[in-house]
PDB file of N, CA and C in Angstrom:
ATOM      1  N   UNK A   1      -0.058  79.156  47.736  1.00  0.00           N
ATOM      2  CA  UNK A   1       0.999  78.478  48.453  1.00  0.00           C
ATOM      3  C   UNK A   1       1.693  77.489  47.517  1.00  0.00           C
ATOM      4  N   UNK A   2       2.662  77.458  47.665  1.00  0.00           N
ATOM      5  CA  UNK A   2       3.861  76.746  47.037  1.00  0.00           C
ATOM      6  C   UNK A   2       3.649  75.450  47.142  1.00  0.00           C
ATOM      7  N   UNK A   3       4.136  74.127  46.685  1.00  0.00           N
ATOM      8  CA  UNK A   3       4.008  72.575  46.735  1.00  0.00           C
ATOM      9  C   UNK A   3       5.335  72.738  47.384  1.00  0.00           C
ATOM     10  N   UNK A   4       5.959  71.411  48.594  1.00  0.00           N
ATOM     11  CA  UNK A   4       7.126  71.738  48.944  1.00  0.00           C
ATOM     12  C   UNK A   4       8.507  70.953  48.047  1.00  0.00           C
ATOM     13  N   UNK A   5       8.255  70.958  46.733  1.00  0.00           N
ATOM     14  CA  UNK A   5       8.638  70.356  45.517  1.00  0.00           C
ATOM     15  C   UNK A   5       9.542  71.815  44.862  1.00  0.00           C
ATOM     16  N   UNK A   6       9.074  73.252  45.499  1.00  0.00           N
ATOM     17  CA  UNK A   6       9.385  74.691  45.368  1.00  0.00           C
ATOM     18  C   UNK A   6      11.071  74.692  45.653  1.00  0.00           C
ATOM     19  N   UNK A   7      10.812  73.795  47.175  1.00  0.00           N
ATOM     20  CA  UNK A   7      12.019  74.078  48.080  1.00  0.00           C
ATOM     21  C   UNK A   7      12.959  73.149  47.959  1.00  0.00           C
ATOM     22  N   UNK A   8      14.261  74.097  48.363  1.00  0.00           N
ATOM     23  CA  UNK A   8      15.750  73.351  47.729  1.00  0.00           C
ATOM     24  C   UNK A   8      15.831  72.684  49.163  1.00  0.00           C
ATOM     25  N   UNK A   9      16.438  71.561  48.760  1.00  0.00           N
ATOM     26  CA  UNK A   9      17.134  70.436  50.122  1.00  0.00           C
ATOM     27  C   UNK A   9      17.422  70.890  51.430  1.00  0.00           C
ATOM     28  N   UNK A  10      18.097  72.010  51.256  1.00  0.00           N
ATOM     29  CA  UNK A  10      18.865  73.109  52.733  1.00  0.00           C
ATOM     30  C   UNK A  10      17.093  73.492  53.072  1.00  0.00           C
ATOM     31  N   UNK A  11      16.535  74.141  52.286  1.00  0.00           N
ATOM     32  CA  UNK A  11      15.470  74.801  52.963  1.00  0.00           C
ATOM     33  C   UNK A  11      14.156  73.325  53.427  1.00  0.00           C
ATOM     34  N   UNK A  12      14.165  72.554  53.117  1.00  0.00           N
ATOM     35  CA  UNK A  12      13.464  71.515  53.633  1.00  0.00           C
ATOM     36  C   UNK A  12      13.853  71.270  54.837  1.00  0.00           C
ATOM     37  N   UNK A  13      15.674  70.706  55.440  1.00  0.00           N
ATOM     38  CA  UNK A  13      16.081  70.437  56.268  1.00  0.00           C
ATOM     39  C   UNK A  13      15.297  71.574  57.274  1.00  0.00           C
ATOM     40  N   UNK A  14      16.005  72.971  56.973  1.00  0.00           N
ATOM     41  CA  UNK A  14      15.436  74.024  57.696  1.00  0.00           C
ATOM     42  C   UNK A  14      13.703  73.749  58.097  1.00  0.00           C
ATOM     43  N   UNK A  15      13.456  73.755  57.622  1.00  0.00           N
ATOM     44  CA  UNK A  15      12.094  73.515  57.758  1.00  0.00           C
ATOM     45  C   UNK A  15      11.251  72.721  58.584  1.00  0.00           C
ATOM     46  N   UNK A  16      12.125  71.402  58.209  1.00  0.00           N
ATOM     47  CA  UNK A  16      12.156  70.378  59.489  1.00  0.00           C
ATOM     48  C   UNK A  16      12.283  70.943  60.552  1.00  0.00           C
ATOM     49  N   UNK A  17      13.460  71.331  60.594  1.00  0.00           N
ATOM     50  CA  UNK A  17      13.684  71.828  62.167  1.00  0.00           C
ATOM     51  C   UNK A  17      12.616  73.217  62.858  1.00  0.00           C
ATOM     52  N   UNK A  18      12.594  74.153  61.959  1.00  0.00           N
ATOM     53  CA  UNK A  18      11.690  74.670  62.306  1.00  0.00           C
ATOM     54  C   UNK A  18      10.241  74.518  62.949  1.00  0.00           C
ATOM     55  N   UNK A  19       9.688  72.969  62.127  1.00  0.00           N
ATOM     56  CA  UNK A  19       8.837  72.341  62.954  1.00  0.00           C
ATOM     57  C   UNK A  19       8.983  71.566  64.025  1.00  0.00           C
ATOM     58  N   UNK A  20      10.398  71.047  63.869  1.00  0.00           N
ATOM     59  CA  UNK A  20      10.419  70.786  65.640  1.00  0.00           C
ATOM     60  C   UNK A  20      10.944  72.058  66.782  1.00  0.00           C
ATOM     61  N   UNK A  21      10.977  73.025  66.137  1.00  0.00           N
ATOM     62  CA  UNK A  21      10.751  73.949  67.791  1.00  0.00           C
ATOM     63  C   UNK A  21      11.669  74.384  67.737  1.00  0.00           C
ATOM     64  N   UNK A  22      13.170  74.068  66.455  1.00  0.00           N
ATOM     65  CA  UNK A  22      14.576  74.738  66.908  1.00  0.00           C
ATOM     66  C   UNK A  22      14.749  76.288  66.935  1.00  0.00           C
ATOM     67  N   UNK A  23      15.285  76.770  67.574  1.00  0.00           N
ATOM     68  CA  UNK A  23      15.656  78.570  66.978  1.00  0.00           C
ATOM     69  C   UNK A  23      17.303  78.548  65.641  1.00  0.00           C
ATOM     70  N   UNK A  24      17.038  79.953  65.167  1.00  0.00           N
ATOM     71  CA  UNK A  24      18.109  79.916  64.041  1.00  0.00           C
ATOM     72  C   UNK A  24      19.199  79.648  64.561  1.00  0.00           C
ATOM     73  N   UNK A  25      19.820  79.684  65.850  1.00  0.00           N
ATOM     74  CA  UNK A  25      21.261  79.526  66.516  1.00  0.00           C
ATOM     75  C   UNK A  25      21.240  78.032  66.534  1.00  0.00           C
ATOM     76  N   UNK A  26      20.452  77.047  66.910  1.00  0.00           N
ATOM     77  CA  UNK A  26      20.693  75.630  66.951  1.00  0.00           C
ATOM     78  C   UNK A  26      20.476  75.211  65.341  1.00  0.00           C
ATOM     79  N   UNK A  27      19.783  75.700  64.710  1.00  0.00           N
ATOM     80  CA  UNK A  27      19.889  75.028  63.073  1.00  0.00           C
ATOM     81  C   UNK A  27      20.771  75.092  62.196  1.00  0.00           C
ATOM     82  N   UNK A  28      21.994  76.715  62.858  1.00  0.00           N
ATOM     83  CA  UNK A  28      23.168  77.157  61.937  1.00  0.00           C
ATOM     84  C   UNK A  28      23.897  75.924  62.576  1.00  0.00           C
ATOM     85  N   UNK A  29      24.161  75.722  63.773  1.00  0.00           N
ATOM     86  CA  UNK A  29      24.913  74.710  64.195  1.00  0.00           C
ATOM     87  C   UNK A  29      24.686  73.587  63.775  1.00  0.00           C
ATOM     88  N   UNK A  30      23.382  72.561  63.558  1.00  0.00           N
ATOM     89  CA  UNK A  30      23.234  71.481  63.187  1.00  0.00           C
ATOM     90  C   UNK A  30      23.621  71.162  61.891  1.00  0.00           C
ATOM     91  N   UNK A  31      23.324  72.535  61.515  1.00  0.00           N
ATOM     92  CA  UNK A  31      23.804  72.234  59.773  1.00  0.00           C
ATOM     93  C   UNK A  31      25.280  73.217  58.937  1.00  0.00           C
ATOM     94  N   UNK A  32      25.927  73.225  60.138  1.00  0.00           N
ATOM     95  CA  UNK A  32      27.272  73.498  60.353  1.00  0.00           C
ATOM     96  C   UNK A  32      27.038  74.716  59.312  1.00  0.00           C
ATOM     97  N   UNK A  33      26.032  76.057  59.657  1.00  0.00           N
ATOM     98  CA  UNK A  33      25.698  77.115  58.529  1.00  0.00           C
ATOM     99  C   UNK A  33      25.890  78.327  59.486  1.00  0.00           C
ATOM    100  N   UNK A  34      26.161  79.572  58.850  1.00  0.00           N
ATOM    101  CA  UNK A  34      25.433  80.448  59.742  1.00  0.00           C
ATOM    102  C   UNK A  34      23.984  80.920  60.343  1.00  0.00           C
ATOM    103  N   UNK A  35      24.101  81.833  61.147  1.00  0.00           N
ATOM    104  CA  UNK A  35      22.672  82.050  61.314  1.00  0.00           C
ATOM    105  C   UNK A  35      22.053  83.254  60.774  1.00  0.00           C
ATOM    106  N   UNK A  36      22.650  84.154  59.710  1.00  0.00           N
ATOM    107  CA  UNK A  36      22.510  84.568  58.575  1.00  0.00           C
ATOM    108  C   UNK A  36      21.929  83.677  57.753  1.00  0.00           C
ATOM    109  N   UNK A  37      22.314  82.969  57.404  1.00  0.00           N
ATOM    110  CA  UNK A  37      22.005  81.740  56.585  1.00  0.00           C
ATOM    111  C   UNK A  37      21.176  81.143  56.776  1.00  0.00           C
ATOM    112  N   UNK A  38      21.055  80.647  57.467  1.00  0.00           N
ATOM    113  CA  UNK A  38      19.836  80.487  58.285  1.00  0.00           C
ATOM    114  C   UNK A  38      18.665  81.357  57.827  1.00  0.00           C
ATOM    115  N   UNK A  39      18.575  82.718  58.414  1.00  0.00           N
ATOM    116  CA  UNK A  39      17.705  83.578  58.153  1.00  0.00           C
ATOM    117  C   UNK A  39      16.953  83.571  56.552  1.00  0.00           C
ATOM    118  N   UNK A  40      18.040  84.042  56.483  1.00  0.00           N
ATOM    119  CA  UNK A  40      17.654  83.733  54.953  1.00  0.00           C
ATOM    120  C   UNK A  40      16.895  82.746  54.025  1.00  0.00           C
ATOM    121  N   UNK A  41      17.203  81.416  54.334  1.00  0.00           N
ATOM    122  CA  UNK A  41      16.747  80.541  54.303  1.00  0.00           C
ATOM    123  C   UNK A  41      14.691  80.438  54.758  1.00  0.00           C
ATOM    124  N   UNK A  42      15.157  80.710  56.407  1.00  0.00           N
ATOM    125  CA  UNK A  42      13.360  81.276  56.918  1.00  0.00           C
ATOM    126  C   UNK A  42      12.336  81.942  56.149  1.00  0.00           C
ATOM    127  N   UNK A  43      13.249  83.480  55.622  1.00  0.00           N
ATOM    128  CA  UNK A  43      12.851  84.272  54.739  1.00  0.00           C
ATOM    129  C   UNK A  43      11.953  83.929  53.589  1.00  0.00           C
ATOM    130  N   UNK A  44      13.109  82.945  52.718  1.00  0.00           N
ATOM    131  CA  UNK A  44      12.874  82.457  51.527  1.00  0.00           C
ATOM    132  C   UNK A  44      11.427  81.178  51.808  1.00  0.00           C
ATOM    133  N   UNK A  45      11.670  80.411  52.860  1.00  0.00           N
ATOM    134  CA  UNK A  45      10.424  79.697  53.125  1.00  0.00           C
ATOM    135  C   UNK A  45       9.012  80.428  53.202  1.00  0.00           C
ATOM    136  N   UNK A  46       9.269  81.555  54.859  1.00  0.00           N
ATOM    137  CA  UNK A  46       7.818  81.977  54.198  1.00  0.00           C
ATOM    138  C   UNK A  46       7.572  82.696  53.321  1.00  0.00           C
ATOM    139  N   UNK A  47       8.392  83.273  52.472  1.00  0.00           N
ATOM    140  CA  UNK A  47       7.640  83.963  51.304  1.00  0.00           C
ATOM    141  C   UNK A  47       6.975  82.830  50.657  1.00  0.00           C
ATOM    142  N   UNK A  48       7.584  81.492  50.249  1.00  0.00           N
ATOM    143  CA  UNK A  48       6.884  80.211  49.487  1.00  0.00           C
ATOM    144  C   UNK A  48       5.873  79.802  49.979  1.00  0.00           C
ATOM    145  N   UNK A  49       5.632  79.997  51.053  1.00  0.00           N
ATOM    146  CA  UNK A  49       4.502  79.544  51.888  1.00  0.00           C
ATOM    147  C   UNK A  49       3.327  80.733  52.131  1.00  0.00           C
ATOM    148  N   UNK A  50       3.797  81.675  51.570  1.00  0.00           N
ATOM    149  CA  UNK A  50       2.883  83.163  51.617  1.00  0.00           C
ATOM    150  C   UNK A  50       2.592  83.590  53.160  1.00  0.00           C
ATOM    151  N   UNK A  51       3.196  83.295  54.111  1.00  0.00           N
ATOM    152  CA  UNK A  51       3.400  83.458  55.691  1.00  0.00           C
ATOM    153  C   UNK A  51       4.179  84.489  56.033  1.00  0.00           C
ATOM    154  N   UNK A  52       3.381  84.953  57.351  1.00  0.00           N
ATOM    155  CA  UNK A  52       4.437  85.750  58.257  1.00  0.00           C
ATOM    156  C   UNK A  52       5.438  85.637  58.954  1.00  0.00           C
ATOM    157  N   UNK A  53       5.074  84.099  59.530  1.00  0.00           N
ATOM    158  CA  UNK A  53       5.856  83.705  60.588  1.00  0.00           C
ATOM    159  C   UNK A  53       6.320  82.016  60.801  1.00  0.00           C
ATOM    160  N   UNK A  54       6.812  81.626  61.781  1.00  0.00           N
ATOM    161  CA  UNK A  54       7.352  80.095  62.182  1.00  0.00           C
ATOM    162  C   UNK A  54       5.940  79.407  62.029  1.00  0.00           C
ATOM    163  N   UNK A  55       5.132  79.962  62.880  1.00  0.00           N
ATOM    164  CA  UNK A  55       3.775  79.451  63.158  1.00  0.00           C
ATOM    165  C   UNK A  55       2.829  79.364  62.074  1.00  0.00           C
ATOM    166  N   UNK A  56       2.886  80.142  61.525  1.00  0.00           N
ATOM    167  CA  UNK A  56       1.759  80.423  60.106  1.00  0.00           C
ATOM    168  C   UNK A  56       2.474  79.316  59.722  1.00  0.00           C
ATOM    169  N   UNK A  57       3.867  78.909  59.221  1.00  0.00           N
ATOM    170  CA  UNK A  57       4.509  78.025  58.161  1.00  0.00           C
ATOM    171  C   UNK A  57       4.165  76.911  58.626  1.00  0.00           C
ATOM    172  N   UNK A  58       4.194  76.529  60.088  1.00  0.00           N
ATOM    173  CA  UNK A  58       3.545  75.339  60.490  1.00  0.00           C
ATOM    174  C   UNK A  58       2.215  74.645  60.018  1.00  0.00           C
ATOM    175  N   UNK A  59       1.516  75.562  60.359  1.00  0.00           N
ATOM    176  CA  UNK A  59       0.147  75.616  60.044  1.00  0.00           C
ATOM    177  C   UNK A  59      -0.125  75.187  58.468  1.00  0.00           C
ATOM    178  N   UNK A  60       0.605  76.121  57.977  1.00  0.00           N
ATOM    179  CA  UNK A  60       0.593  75.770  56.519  1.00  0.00           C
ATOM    180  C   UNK A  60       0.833  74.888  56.014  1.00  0.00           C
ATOM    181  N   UNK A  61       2.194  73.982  56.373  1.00  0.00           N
ATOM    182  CA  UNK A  61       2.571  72.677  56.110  1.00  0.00           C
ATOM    183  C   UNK A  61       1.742  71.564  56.634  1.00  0.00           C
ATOM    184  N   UNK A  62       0.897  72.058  57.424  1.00  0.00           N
ATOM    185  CA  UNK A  62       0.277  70.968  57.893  1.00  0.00           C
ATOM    186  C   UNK A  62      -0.992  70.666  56.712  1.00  0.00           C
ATOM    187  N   UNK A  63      -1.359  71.624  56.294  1.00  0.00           N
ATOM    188  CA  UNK A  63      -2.648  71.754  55.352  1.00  0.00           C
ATOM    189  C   UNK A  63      -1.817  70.650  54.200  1.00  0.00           C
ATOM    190  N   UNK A  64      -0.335  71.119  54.252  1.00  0.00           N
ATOM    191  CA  UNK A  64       0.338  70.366  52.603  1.00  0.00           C
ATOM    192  C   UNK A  64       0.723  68.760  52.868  1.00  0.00           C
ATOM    193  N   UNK A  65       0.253  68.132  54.205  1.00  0.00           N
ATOM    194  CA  UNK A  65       0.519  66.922  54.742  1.00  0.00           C
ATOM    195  C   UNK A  65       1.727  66.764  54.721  1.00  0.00           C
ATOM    196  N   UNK A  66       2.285  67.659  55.421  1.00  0.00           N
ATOM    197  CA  UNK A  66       4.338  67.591  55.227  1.00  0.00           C
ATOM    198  C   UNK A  66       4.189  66.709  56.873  1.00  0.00           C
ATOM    199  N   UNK A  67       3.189  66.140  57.324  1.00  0.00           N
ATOM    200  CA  UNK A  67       2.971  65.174  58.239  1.00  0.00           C
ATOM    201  C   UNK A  67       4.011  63.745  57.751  1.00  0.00           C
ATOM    202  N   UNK A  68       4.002  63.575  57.146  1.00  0.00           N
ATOM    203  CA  UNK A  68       4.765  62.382  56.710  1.00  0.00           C
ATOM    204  C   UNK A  68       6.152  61.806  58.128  1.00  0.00           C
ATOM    205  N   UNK A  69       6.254  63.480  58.953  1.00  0.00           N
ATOM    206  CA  UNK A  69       7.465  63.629  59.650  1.00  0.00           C
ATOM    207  C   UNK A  69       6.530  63.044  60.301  1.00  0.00           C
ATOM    208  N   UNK A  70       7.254  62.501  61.973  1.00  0.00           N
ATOM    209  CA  UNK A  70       6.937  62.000  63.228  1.00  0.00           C
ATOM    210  C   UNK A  70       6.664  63.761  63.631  1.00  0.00           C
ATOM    211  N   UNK A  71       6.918  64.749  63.783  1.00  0.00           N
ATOM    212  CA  UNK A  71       6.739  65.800  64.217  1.00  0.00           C
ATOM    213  C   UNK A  71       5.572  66.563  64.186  1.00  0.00           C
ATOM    214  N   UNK A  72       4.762  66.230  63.187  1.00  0.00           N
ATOM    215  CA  UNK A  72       3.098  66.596  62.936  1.00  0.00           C
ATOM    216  C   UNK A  72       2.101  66.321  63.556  1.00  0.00           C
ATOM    217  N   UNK A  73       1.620  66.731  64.235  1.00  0.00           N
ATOM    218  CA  UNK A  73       0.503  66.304  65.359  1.00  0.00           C
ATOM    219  C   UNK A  73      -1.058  65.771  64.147  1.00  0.00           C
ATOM    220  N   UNK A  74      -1.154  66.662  63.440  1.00  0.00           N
ATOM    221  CA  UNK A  74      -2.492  66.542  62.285  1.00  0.00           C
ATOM    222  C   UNK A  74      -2.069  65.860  61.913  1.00  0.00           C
ATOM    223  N   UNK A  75      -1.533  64.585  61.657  1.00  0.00           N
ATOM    224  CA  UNK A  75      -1.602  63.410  60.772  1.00  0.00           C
ATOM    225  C   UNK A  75      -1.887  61.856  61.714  1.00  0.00           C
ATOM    226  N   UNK A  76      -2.868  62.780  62.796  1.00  0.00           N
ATOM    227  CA  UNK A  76      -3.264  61.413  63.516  1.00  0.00           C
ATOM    228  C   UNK A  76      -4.436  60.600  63.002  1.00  0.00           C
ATOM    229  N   UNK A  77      -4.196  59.661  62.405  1.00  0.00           N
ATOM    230  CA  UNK A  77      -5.738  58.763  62.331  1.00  0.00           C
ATOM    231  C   UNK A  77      -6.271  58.436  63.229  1.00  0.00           C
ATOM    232  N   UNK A  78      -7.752  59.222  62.626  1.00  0.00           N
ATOM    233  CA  UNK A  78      -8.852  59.441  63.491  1.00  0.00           C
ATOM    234  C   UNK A  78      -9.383  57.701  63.773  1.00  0.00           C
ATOM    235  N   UNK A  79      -9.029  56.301  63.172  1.00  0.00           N
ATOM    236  CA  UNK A  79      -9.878  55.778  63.090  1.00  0.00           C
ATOM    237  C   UNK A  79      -8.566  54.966  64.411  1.00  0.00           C
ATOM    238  N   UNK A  80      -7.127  55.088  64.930  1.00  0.00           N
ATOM    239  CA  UNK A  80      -6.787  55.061  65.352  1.00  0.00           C
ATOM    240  C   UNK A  80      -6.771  55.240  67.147  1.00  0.00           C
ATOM    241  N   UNK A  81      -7.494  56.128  67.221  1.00  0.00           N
ATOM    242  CA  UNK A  81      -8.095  56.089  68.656  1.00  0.00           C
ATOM    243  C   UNK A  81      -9.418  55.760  68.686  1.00  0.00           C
ATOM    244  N   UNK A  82      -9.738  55.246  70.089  1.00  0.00           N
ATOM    245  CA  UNK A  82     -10.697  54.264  70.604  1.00  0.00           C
ATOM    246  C   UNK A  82     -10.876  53.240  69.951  1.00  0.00           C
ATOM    247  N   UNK A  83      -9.685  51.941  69.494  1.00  0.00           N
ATOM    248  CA  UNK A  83      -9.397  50.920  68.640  1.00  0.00           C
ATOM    249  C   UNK A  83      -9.748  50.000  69.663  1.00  0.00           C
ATOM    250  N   UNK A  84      -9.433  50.367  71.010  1.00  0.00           N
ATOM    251  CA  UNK A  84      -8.989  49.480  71.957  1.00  0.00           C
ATOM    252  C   UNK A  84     -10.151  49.540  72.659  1.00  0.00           C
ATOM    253  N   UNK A  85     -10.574  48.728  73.531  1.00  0.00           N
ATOM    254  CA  UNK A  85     -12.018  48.503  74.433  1.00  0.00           C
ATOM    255  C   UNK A  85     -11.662  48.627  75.945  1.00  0.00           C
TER     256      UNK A  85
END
């Protein structure tokens, strides 16, 4: 698997969104692209990520701590819950 240091700026954005849940029709729009373009883009991710799919890439990024986003559920500190009495 790739470092995400692989991926060009457009395909990060993409990526983002991909982890929040968007489909290719709302990401061509957000990023005023097609959804060709788009695709392509997907494509080019999971091959970097050695994945099949949206989900595998998730998964995968999560292993690469691309948590840094608010969107990552695995980057909860564990020492963070039951702080409180």
């Amino acid at each position: 698997m790739q470092q995400l240091g692989q991926f060009t700026a457009q395909q990060l954005r993409v990526l983002d969104m991909i982890c929040r849940g968007l489909q290719n029709k709302h990401i061509a729009y957000e990023l005023d692209i097609s959804v060709t373009t788009v695709k392509v883009h997907v494509s080019e991710i999971l091959r970097k990520l050695g994945v099949r799919s949206r989900t595998e890439a998730i998964i995968a990024l999560s292993k690469l701590d691309f948590g840094k986003h608010d969107h990552s559920p695995v980057t909860a500190s564990p020492s963070s819950h039951g702080a409180e009495s």
